[in-house]
PDB file of N, CA and C in Angstrom:
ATOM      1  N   UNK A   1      13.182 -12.919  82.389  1.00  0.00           N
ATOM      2  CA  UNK A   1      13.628 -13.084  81.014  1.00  0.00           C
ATOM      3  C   UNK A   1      13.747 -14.574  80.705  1.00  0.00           C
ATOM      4  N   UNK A   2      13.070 -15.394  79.775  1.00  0.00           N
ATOM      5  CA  UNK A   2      13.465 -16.601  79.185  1.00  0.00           C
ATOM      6  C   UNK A   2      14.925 -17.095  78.297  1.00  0.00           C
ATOM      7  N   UNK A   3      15.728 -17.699  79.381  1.00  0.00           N
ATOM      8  CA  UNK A   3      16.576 -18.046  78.792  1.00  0.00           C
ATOM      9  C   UNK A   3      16.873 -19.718  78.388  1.00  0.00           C
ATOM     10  N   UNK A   4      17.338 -20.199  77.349  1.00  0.00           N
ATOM     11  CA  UNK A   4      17.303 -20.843  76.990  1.00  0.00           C
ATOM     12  C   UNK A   4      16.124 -22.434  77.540  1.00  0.00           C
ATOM     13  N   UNK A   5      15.232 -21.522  76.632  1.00  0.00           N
ATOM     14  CA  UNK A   5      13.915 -22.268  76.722  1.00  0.00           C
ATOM     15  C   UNK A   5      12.888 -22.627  77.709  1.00  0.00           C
ATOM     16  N   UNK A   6      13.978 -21.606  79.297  1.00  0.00           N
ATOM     17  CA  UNK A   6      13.190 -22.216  80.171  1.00  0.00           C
ATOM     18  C   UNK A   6      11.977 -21.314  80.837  1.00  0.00           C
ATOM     19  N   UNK A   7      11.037 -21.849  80.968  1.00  0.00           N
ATOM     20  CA  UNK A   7      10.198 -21.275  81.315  1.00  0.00           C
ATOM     21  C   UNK A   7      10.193 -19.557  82.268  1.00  0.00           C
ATOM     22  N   UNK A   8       9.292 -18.872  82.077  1.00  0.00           N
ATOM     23  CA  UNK A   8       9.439 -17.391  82.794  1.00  0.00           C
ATOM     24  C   UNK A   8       8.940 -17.800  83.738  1.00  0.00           C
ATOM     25  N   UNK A   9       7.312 -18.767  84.142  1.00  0.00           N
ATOM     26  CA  UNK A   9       7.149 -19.189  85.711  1.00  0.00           C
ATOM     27  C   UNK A   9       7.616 -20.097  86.575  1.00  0.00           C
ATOM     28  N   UNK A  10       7.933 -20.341  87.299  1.00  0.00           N
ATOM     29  CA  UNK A  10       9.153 -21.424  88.015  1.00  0.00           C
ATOM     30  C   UNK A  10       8.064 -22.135  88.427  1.00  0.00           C
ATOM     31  N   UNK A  11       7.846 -23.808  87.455  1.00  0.00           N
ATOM     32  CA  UNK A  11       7.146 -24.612  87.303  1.00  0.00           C
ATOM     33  C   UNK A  11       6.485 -24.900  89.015  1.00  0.00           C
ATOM     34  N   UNK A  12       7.447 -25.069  89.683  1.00  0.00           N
ATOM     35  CA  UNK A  12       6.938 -25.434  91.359  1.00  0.00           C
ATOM     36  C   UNK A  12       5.880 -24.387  92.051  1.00  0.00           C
ATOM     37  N   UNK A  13       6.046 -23.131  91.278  1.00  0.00           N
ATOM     38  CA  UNK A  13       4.727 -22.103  92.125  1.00  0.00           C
ATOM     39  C   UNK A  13       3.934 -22.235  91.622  1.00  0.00           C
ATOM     40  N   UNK A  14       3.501 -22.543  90.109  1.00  0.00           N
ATOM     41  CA  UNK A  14       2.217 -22.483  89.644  1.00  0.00           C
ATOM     42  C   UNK A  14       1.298 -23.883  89.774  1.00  0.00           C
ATOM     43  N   UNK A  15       1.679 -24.939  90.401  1.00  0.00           N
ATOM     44  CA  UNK A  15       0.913 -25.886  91.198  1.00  0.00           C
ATOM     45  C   UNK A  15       0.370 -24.849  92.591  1.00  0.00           C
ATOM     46  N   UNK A  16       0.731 -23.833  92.896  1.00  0.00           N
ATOM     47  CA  UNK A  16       0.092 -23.476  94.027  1.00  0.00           C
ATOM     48  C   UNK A  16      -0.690 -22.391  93.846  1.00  0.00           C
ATOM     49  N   UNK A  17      -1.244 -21.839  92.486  1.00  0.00           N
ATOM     50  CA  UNK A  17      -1.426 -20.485  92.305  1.00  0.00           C
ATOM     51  C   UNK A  17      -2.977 -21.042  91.377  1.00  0.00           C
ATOM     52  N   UNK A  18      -3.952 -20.496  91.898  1.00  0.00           N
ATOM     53  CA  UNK A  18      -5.181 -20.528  91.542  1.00  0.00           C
ATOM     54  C   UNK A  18      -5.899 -19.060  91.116  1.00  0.00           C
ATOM     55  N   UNK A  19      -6.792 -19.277  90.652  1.00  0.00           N
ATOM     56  CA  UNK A  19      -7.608 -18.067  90.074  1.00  0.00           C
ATOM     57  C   UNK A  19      -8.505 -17.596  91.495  1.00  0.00           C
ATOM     58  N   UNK A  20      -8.115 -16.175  91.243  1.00  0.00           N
ATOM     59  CA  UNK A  20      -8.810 -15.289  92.753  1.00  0.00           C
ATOM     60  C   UNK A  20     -10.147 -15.393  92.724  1.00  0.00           C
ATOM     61  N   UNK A  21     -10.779 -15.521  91.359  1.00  0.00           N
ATOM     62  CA  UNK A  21     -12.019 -15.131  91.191  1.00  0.00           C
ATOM     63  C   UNK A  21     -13.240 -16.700  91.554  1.00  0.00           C
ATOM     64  N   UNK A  22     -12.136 -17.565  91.081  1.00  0.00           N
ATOM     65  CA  UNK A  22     -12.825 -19.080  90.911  1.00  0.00           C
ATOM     66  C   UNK A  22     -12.087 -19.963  91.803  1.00  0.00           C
ATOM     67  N   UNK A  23     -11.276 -19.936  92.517  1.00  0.00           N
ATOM     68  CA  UNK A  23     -10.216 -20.694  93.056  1.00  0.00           C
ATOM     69  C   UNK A  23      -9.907 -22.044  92.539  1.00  0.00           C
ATOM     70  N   UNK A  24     -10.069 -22.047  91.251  1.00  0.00           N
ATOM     71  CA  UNK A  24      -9.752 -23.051  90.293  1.00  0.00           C
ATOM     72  C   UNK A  24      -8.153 -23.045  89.773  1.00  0.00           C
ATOM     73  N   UNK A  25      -8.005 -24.278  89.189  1.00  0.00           N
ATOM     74  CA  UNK A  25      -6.858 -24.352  88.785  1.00  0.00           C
ATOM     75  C   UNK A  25      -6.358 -23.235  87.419  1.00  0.00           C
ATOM     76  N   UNK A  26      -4.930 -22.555  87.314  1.00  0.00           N
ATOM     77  CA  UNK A  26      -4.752 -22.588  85.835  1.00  0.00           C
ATOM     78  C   UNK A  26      -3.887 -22.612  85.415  1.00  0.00           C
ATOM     79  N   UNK A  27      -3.357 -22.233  84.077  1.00  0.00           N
ATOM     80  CA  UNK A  27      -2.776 -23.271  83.072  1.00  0.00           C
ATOM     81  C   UNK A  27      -2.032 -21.999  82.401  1.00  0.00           C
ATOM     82  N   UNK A  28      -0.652 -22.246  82.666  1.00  0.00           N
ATOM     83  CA  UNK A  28       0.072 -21.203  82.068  1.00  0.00           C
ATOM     84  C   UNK A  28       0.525 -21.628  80.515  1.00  0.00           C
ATOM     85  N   UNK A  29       0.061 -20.303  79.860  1.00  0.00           N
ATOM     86  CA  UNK A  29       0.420 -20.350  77.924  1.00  0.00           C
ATOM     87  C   UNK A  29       1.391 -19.558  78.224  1.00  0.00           C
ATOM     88  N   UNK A  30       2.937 -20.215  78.214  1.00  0.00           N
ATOM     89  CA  UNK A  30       4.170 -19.730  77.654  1.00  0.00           C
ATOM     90  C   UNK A  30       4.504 -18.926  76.576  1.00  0.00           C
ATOM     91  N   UNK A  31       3.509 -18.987  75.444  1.00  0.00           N
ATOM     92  CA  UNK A  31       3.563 -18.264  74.052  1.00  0.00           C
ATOM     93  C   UNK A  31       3.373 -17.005  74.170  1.00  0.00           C
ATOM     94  N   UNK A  32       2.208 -16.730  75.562  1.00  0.00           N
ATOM     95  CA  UNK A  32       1.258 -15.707  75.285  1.00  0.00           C
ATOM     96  C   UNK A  32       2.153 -14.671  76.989  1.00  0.00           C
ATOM     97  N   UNK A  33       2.669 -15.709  77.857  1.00  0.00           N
ATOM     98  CA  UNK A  33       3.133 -15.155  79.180  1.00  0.00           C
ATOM     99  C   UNK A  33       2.065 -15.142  80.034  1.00  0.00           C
ATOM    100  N   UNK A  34       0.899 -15.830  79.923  1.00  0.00           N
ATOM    101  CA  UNK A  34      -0.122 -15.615  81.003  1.00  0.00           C
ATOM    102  C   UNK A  34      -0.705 -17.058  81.201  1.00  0.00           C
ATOM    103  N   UNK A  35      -1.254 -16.803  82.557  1.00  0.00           N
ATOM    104  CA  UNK A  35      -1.817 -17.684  83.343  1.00  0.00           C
ATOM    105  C   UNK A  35      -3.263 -17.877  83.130  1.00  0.00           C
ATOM    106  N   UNK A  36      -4.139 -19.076  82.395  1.00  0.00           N
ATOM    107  CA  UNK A  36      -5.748 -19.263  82.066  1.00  0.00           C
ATOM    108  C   UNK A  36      -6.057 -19.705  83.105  1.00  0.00           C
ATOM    109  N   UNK A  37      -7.001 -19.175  83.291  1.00  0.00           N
ATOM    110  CA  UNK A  37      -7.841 -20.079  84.152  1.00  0.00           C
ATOM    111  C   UNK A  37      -9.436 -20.271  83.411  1.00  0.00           C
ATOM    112  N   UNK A  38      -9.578 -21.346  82.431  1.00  0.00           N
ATOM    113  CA  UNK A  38     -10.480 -21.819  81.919  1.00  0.00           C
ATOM    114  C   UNK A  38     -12.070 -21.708  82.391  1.00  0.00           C
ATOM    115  N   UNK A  39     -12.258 -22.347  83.897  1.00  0.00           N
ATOM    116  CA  UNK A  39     -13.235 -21.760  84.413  1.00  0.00           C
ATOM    117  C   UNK A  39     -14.230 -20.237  84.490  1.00  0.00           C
ATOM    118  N   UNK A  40     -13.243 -19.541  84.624  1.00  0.00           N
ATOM    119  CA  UNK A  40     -13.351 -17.706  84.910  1.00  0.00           C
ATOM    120  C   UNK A  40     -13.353 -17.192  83.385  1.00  0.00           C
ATOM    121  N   UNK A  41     -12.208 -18.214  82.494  1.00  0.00           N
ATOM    122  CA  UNK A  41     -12.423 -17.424  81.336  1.00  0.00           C
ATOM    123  C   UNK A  41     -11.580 -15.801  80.994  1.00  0.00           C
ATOM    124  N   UNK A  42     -10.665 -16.226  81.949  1.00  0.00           N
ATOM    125  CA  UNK A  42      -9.955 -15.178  81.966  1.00  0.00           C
ATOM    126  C   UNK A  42      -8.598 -15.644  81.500  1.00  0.00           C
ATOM    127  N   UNK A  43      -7.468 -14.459  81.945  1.00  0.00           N
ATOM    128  CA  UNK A  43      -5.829 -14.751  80.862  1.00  0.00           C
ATOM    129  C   UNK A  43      -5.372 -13.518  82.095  1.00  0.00           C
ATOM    130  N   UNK A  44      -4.146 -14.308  83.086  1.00  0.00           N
ATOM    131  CA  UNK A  44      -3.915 -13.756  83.761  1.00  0.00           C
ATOM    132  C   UNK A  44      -2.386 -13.107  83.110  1.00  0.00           C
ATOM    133  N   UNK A  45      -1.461 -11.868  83.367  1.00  0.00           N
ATOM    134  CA  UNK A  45      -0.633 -11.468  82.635  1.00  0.00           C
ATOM    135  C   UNK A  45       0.657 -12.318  83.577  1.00  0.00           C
ATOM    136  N   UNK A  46       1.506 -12.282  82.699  1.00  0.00           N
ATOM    137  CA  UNK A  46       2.960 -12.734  83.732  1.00  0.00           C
ATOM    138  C   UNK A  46       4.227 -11.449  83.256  1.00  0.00           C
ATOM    139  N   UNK A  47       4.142 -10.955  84.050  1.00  0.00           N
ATOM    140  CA  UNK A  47       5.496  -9.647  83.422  1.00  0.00           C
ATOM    141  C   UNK A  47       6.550 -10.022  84.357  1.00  0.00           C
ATOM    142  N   UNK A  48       7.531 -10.112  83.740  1.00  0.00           N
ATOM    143  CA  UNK A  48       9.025 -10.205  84.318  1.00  0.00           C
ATOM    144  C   UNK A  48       8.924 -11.513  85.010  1.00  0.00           C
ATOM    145  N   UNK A  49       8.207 -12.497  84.606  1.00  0.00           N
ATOM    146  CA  UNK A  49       8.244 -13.198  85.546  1.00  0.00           C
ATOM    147  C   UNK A  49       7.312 -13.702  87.051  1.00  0.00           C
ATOM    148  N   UNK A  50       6.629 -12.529  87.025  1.00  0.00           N
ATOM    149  CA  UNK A  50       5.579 -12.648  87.991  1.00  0.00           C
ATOM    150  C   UNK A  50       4.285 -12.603  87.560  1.00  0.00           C
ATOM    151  N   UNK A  51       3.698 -13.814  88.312  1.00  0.00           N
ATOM    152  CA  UNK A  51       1.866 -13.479  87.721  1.00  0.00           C
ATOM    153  C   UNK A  51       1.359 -12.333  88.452  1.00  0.00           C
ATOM    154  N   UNK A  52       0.726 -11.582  87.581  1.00  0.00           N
ATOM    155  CA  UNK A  52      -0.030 -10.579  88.259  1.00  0.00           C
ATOM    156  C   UNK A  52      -1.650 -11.217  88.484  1.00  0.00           C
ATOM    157  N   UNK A  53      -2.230 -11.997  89.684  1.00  0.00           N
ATOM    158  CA  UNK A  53      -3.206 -12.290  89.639  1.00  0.00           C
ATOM    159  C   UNK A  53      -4.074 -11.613  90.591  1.00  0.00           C
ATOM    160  N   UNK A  54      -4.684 -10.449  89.514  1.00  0.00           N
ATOM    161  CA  UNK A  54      -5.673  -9.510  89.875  1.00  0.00           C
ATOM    162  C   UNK A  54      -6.606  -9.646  88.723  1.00  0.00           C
ATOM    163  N   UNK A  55      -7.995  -9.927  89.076  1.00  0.00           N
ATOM    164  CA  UNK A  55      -9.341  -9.580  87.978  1.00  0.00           C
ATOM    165  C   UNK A  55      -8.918  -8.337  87.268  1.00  0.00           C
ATOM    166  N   UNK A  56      -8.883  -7.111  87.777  1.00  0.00           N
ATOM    167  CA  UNK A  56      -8.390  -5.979  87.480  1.00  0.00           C
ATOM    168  C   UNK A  56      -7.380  -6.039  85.938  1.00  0.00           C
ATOM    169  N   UNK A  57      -6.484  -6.941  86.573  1.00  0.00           N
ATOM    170  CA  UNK A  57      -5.782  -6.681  85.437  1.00  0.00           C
ATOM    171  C   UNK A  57      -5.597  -8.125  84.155  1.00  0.00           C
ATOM    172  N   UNK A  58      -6.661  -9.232  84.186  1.00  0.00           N
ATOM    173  CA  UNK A  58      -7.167  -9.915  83.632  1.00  0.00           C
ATOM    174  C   UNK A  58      -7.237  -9.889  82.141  1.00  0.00           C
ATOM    175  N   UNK A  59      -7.518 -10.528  81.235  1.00  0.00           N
ATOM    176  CA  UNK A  59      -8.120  -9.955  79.877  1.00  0.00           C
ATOM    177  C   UNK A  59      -9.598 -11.177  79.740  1.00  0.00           C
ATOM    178  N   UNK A  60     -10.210 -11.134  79.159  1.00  0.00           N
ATOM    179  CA  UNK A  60     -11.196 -11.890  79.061  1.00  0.00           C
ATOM    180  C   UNK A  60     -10.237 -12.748  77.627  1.00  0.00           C
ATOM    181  N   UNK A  61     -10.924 -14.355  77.814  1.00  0.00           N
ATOM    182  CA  UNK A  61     -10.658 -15.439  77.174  1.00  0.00           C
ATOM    183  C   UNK A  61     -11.839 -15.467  75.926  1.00  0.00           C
ATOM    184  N   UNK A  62     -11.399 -15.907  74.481  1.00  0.00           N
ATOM    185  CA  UNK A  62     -12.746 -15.333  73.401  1.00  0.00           C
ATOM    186  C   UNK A  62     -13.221 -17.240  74.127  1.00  0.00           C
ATOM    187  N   UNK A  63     -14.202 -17.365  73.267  1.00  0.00           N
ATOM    188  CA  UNK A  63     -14.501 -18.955  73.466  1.00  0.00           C
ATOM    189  C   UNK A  63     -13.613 -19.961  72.523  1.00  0.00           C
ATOM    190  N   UNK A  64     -13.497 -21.083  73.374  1.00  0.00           N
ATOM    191  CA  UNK A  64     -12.475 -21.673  72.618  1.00  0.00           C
ATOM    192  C   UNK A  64     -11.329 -21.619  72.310  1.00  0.00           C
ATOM    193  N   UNK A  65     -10.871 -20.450  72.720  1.00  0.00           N
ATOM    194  CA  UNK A  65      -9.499 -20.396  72.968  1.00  0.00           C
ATOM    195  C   UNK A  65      -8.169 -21.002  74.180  1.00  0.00           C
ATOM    196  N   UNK A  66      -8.731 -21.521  74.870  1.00  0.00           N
ATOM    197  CA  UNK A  66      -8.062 -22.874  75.666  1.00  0.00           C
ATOM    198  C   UNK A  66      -9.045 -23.982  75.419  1.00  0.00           C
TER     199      UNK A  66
END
C-alpha cells in the first residue's frame, strides 16, 4: 500500500531486478504500478508491492509510450 508518497517498490531492489526476457534494465512507472522494460517493450505488473516478473503476465508497451 502507498503511504504517504512513498513508493510501493523499495527503491534498493529495483537496481537489481531486470527483465527475464531481455536481461535489460527497467524502469518502474509509479502511476501505472509496473515495471518497463523499454527494450522487450513490455509493462511488468507490481501488486501489493511485488513485481510479478513473468512474460506470462506482462502487457505489451503501445510505441512510444516510455
Amino acid at each position: 500500500m502507498n503511504t504517504g508518497g512513498m513508493p510501493l517498490v523499495n527503491p534498493h531492489m529495483l537496481v537489481l531486478l531486470v527483465c527475464p526476457l531481455t536481461r535489460g534494465a527497467v524502469v518502474y512507472d509509479a502511476e501505472r504500478h509496473e515495471l518497463i522494460s523499454p527494450q522487450a517493450g513490455l509493462a511488468y505488473p507490481v501488486r501489493e508491492g511485488v513485481p510479478i516478473m513473468l512474460v506470462e503476465e506482462a502487457r505489451r508497451t503501445s510505441e512510444g509510450e516510455f
